[in-house]
N, C-alpha and C. Protein backbone atom coordinates (compact mmCIF):
# COMPACT_ATOMS: atom_id res chain seq x y z
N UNK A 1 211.19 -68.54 267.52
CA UNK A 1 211.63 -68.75 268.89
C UNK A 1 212.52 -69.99 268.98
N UNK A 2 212.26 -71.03 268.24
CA UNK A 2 212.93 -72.27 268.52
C UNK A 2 214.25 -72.05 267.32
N UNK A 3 214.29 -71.65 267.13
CA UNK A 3 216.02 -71.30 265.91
C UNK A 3 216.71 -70.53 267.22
N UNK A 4 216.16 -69.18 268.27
CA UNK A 4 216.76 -68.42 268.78
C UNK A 4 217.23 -69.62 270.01
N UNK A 5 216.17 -70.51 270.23
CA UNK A 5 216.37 -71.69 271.37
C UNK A 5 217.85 -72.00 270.92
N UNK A 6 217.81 -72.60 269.95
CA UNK A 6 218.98 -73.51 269.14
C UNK A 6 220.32 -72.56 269.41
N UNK A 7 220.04 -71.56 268.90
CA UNK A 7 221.26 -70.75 268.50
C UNK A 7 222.35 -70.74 270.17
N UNK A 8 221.38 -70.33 270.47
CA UNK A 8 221.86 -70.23 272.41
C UNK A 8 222.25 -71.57 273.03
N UNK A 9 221.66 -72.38 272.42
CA UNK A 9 222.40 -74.03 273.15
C UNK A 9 223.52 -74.34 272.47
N UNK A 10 223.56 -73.83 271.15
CA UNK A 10 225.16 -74.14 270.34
C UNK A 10 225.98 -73.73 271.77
N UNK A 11 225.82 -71.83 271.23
CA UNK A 11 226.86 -70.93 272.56
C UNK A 11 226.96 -71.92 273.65
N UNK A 12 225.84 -72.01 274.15
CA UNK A 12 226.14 -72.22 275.54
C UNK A 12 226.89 -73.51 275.48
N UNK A 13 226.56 -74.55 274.95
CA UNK A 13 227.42 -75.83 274.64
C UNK A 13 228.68 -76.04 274.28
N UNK A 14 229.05 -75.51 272.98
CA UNK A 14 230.18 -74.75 272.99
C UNK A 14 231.28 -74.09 273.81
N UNK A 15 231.12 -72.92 275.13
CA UNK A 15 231.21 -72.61 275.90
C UNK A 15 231.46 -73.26 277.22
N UNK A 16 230.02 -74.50 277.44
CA UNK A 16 230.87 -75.63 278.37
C UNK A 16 232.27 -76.31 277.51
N UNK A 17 232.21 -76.19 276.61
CA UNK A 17 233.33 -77.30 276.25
C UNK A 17 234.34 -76.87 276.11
N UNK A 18 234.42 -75.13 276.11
CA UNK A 18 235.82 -74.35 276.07
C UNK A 18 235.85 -74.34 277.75
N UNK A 19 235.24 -74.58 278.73
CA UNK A 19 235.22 -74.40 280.32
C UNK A 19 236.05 -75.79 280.63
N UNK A 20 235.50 -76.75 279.90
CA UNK A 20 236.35 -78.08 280.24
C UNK A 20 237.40 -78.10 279.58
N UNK A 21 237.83 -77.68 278.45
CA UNK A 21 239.64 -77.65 278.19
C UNK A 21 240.49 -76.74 278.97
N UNK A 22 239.79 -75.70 279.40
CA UNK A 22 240.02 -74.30 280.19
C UNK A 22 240.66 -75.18 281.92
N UNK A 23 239.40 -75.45 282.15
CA UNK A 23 240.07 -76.41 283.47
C UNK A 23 240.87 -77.47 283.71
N UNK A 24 240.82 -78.18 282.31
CA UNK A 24 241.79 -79.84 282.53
C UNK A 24 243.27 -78.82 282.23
N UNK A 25 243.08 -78.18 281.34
CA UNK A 25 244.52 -77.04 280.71
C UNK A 25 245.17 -76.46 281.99
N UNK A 26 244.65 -75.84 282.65
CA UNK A 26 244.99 -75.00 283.81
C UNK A 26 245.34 -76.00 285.20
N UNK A 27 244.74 -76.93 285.37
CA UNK A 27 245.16 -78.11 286.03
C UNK A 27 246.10 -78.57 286.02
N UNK A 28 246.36 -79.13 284.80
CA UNK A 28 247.84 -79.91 284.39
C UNK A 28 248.12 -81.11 285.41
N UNK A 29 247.13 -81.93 285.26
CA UNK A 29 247.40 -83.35 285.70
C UNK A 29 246.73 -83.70 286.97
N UNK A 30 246.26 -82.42 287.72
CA UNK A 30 245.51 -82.30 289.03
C UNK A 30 244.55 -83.48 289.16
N UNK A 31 243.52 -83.51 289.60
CA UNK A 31 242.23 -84.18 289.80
C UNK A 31 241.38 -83.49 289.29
N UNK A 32 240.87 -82.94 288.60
CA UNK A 32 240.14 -82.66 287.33
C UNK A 32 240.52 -83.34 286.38
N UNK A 33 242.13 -82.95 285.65
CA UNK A 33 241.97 -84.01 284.51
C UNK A 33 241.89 -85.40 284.42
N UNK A 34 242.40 -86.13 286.03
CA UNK A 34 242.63 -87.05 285.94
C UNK A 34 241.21 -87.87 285.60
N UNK A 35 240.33 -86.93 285.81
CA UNK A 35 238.93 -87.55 285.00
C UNK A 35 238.44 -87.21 284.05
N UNK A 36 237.98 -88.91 283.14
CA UNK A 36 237.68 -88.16 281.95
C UNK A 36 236.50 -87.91 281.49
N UNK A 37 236.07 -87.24 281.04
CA UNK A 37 234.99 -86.73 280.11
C UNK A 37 234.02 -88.20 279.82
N UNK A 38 232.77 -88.58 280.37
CA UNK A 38 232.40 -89.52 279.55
C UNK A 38 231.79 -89.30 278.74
N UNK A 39 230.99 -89.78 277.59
CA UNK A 39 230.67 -90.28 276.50
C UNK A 39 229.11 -89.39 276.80
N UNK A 40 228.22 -90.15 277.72
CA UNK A 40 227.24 -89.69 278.51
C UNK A 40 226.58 -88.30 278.87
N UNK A 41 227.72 -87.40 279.06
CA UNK A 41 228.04 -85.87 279.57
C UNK A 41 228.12 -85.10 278.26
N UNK A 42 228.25 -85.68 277.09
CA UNK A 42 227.57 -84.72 275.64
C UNK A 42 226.36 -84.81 275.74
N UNK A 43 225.42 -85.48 275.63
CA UNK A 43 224.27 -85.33 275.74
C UNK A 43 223.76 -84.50 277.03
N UNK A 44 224.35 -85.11 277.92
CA UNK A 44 223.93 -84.27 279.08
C UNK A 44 224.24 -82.65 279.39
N UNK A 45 225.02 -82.22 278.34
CA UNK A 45 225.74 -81.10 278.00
C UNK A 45 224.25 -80.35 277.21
N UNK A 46 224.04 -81.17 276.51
CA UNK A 46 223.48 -80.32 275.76
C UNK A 46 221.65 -80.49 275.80
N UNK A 47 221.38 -80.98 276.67
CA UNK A 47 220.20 -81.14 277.61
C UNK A 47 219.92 -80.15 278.17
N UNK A 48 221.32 -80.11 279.22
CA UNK A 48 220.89 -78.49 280.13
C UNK A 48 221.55 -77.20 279.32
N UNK A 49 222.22 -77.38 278.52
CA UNK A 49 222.41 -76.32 277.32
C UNK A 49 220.86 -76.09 277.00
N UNK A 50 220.20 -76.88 276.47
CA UNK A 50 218.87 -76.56 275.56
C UNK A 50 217.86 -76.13 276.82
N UNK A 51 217.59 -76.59 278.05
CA UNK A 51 217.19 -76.01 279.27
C UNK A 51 216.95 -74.54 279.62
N UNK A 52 218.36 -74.23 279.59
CA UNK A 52 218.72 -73.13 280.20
C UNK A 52 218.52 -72.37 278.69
N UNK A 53 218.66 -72.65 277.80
CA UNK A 53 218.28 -71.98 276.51
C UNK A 53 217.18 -71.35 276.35
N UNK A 54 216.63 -72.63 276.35
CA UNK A 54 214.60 -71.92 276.53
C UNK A 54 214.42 -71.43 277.77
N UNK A 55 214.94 -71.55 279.04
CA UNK A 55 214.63 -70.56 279.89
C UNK A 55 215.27 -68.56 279.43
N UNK A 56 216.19 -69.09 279.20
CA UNK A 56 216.90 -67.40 278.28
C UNK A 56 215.83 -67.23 278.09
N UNK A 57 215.31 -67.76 276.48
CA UNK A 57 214.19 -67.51 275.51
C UNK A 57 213.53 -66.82 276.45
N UNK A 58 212.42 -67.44 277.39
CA UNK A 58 211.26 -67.12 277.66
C UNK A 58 211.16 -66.32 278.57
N UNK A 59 212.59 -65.85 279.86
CA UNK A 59 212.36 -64.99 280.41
C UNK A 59 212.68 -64.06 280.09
N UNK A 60 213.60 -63.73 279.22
CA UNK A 60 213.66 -62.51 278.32
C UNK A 60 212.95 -61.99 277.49
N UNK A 61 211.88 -62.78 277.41
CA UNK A 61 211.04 -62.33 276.23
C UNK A 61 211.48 -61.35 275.27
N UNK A 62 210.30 -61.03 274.68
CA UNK A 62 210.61 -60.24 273.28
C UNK A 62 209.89 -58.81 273.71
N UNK A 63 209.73 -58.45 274.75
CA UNK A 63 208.70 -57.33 274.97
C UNK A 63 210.03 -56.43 275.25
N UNK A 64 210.21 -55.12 274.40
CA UNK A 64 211.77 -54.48 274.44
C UNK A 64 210.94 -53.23 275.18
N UNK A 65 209.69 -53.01 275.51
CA UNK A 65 209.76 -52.02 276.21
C UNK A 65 209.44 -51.94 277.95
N UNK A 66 210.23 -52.89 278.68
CA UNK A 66 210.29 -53.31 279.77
C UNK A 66 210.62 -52.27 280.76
N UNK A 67 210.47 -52.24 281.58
CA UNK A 67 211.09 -51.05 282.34
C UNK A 67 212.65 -51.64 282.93
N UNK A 68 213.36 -50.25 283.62
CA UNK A 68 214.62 -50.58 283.67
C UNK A 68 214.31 -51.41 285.13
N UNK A 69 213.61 -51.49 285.52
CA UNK A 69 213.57 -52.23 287.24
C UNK A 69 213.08 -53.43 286.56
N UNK A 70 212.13 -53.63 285.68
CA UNK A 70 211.57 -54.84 284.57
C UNK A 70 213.09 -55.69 284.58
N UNK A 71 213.26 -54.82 283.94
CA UNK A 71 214.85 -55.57 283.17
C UNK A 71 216.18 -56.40 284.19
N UNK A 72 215.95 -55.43 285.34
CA UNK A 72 216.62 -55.75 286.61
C UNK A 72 216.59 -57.05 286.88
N UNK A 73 215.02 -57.12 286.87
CA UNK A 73 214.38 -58.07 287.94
C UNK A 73 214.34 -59.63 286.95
N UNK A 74 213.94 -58.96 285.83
CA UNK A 74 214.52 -60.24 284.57
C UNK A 74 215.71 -61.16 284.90
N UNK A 75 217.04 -60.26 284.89
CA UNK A 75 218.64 -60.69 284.82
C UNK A 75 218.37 -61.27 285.98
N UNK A 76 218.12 -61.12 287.23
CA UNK A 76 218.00 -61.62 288.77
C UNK A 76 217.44 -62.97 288.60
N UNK A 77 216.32 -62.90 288.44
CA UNK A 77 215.77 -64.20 287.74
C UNK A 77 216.09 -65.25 286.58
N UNK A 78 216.49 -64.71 285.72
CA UNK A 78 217.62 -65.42 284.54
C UNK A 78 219.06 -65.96 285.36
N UNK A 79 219.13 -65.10 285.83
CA UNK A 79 220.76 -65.65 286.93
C UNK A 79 220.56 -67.09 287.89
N UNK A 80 219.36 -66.92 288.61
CA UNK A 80 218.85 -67.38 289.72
C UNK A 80 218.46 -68.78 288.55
N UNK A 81 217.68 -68.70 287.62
CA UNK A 81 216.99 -70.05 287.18
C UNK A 81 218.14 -70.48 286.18
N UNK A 82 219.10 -70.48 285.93
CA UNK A 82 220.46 -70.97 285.35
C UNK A 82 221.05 -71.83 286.18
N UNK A 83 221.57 -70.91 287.26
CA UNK A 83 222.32 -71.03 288.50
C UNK A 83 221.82 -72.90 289.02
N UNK A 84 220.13 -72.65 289.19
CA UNK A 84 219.76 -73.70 289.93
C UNK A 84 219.35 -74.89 288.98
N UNK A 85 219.54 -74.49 287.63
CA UNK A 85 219.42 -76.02 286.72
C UNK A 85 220.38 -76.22 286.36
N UNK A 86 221.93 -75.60 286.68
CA UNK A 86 223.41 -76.13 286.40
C UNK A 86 223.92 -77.20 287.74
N UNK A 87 223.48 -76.22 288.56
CA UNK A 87 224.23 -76.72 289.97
C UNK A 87 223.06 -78.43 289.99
N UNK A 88 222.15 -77.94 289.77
CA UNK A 88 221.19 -79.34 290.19
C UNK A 88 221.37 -80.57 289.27
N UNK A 89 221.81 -79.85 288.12
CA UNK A 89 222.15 -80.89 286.68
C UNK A 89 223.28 -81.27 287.14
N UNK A 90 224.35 -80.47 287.64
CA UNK A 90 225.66 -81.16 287.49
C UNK A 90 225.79 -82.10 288.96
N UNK A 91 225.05 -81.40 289.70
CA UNK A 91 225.06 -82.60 291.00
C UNK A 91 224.42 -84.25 290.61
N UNK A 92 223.31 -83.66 289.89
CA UNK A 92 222.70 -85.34 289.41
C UNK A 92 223.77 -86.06 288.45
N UNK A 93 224.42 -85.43 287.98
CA UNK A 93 225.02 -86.01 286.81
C UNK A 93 226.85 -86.33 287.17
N UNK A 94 226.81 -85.86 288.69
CA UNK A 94 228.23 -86.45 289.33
C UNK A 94 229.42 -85.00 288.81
N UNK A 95 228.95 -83.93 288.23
CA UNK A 95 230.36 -82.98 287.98
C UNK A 95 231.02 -82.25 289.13
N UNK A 96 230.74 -82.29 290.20
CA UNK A 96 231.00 -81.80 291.64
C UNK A 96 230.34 -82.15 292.45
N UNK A 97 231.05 -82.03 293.94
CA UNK A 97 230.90 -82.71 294.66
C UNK A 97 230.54 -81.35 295.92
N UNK A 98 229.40 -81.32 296.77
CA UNK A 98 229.06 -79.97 297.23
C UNK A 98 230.10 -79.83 298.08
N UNK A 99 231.79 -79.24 297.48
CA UNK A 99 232.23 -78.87 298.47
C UNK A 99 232.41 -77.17 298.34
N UNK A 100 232.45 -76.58 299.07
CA UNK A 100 232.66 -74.87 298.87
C UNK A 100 234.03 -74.71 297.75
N UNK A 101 234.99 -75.33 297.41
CA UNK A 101 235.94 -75.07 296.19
C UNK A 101 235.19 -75.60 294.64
N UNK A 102 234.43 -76.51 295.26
CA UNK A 102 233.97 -76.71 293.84
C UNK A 102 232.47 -76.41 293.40
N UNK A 103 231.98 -75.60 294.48
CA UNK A 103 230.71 -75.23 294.01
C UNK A 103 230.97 -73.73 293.80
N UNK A 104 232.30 -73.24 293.99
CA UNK A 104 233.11 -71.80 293.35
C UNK A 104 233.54 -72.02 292.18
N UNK A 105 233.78 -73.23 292.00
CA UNK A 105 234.32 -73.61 290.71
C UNK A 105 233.10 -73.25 289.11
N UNK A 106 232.10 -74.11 290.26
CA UNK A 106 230.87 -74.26 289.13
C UNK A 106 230.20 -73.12 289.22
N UNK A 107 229.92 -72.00 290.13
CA UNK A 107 229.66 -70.56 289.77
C UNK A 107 230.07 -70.18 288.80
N UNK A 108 232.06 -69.82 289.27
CA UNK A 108 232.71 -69.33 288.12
C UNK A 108 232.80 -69.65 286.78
N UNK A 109 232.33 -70.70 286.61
CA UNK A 109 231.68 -71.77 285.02
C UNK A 109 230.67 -71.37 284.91
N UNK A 110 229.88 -70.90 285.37
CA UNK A 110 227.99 -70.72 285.53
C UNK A 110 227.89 -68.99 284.42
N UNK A 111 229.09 -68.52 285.59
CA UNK A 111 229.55 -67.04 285.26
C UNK A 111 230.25 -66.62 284.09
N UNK A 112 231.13 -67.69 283.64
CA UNK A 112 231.90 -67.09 282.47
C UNK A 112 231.42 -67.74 280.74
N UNK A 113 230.56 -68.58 281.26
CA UNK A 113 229.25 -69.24 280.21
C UNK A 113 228.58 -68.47 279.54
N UNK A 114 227.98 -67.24 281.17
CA UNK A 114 226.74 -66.53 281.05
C UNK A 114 227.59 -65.36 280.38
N UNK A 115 228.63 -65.18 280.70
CA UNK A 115 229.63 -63.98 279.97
C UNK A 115 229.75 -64.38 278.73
N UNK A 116 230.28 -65.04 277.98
CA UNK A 116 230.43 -65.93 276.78
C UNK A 116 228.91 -65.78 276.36
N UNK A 117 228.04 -66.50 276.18
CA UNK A 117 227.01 -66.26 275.84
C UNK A 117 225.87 -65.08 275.44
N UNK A 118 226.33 -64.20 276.86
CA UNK A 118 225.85 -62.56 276.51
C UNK A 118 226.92 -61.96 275.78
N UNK A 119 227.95 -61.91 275.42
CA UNK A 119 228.14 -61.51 274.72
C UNK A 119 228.43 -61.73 273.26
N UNK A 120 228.13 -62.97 272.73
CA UNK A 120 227.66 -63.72 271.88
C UNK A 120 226.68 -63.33 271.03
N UNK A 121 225.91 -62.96 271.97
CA UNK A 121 224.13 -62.81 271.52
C UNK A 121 224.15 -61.22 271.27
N UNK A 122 224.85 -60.46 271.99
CA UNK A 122 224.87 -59.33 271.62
C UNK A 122 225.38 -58.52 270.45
N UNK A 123 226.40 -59.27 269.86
CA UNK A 123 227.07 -59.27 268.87
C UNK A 123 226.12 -59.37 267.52
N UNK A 124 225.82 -60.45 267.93
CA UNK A 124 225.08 -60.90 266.59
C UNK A 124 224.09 -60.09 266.24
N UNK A 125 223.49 -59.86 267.55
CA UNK A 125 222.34 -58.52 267.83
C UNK A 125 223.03 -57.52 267.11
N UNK A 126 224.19 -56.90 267.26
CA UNK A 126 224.16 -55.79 266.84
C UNK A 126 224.60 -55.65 265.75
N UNK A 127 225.11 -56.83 264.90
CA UNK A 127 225.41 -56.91 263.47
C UNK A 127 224.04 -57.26 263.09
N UNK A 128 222.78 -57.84 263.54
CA UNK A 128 221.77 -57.60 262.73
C UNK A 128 220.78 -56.56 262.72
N UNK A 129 221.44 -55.96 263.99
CA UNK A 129 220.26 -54.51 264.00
C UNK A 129 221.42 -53.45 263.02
N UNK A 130 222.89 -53.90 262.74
CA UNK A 130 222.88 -52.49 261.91
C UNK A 130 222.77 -53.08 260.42
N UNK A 131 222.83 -54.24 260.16
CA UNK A 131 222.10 -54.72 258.91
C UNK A 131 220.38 -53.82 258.50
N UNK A 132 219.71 -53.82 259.34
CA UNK A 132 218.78 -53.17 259.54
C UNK A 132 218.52 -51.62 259.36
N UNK A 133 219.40 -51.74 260.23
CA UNK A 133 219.43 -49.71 260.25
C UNK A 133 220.07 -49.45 258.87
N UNK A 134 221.07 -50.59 258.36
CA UNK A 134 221.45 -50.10 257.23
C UNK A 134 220.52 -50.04 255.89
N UNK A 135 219.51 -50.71 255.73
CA UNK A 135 218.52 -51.24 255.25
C UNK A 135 217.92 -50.11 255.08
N UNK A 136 217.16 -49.55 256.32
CA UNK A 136 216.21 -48.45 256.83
C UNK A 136 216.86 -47.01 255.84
N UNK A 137 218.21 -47.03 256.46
CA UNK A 137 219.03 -45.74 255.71
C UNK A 137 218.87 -45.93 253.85
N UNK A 138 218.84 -47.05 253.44
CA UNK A 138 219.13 -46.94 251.82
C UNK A 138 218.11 -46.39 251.73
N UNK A 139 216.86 -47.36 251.77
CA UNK A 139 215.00 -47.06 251.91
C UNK A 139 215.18 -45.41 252.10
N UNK A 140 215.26 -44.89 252.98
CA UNK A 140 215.05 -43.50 253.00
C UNK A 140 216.04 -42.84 251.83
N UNK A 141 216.90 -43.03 251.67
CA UNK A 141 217.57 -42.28 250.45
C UNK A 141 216.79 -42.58 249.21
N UNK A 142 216.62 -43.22 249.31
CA UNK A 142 215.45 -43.58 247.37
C UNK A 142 214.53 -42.84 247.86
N UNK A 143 213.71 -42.72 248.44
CA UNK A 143 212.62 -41.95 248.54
C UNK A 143 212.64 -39.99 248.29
């Protein structure tokens, strides 16, 4: 569980840090870039990276035979407990300021993280489940 913790705070860390070249880039001199990055905000990066990591972990659990309303109600809740330890992290930690452009801002960061990340994880998922299946297939041919 704690390697799968890890693996997901890289992504997700990672991911903030392609969100902050993404925005100072697209800015071009605005008031975003004109601030910089402190020193402080890596760690703090990767605080609520590891946070929101083990929350992944644990509300997703490992139980794959969930029902599809199960599963629903999972993502709703995974969305919802992200959502409110980004927005609450980045308010304590000064990255926006609650105005309606920039708490769209930090959705759409919240959102394209959680995009980045799921599909990250899925990938890997499915290069190790056909590692597997490929596995399964030799095994049955020898036999």
């Amino acid at each position: 569980m704690l390697k799968k913790i890890v693996n997901v705070t890289a992504v997700i860390s990672a991911s903030v840090m392609l969100i902050y070249f993404l925005y100072s880039w697209i800015s071009c001199g605005t008031e975003i870039t004109q601030k910089q990055m402190p020193v402080t905000d890596l760690p703090a990066i990767l605080i609520i990276s590891f946070i929101c990591a083990a929350g992944t972990v644990l509300i997703n659990g490992s139980d794959e035979t969930t029902s599809r309303k199960g599963t629903i109600l999972r993502y709703i809740i995974h969305i919802i407990f992200l959502t409110v330890v980004v927005l609450t992290g980045g308010y304590i930690l000064d990255w926006y300021t609650p105005s309606v452009a920039e708490v769209v801002m930090m959705l759409a960061s919240i959102a394209f993280v959680y995009g980045v990340t799921f599909f990250s994880l899925y990938y890997t998922g499915k290069k190790t489940a056909d590692k597997v299946n490929e596995k399964i297939k030799e095994n049955n041919k020898r036999r």
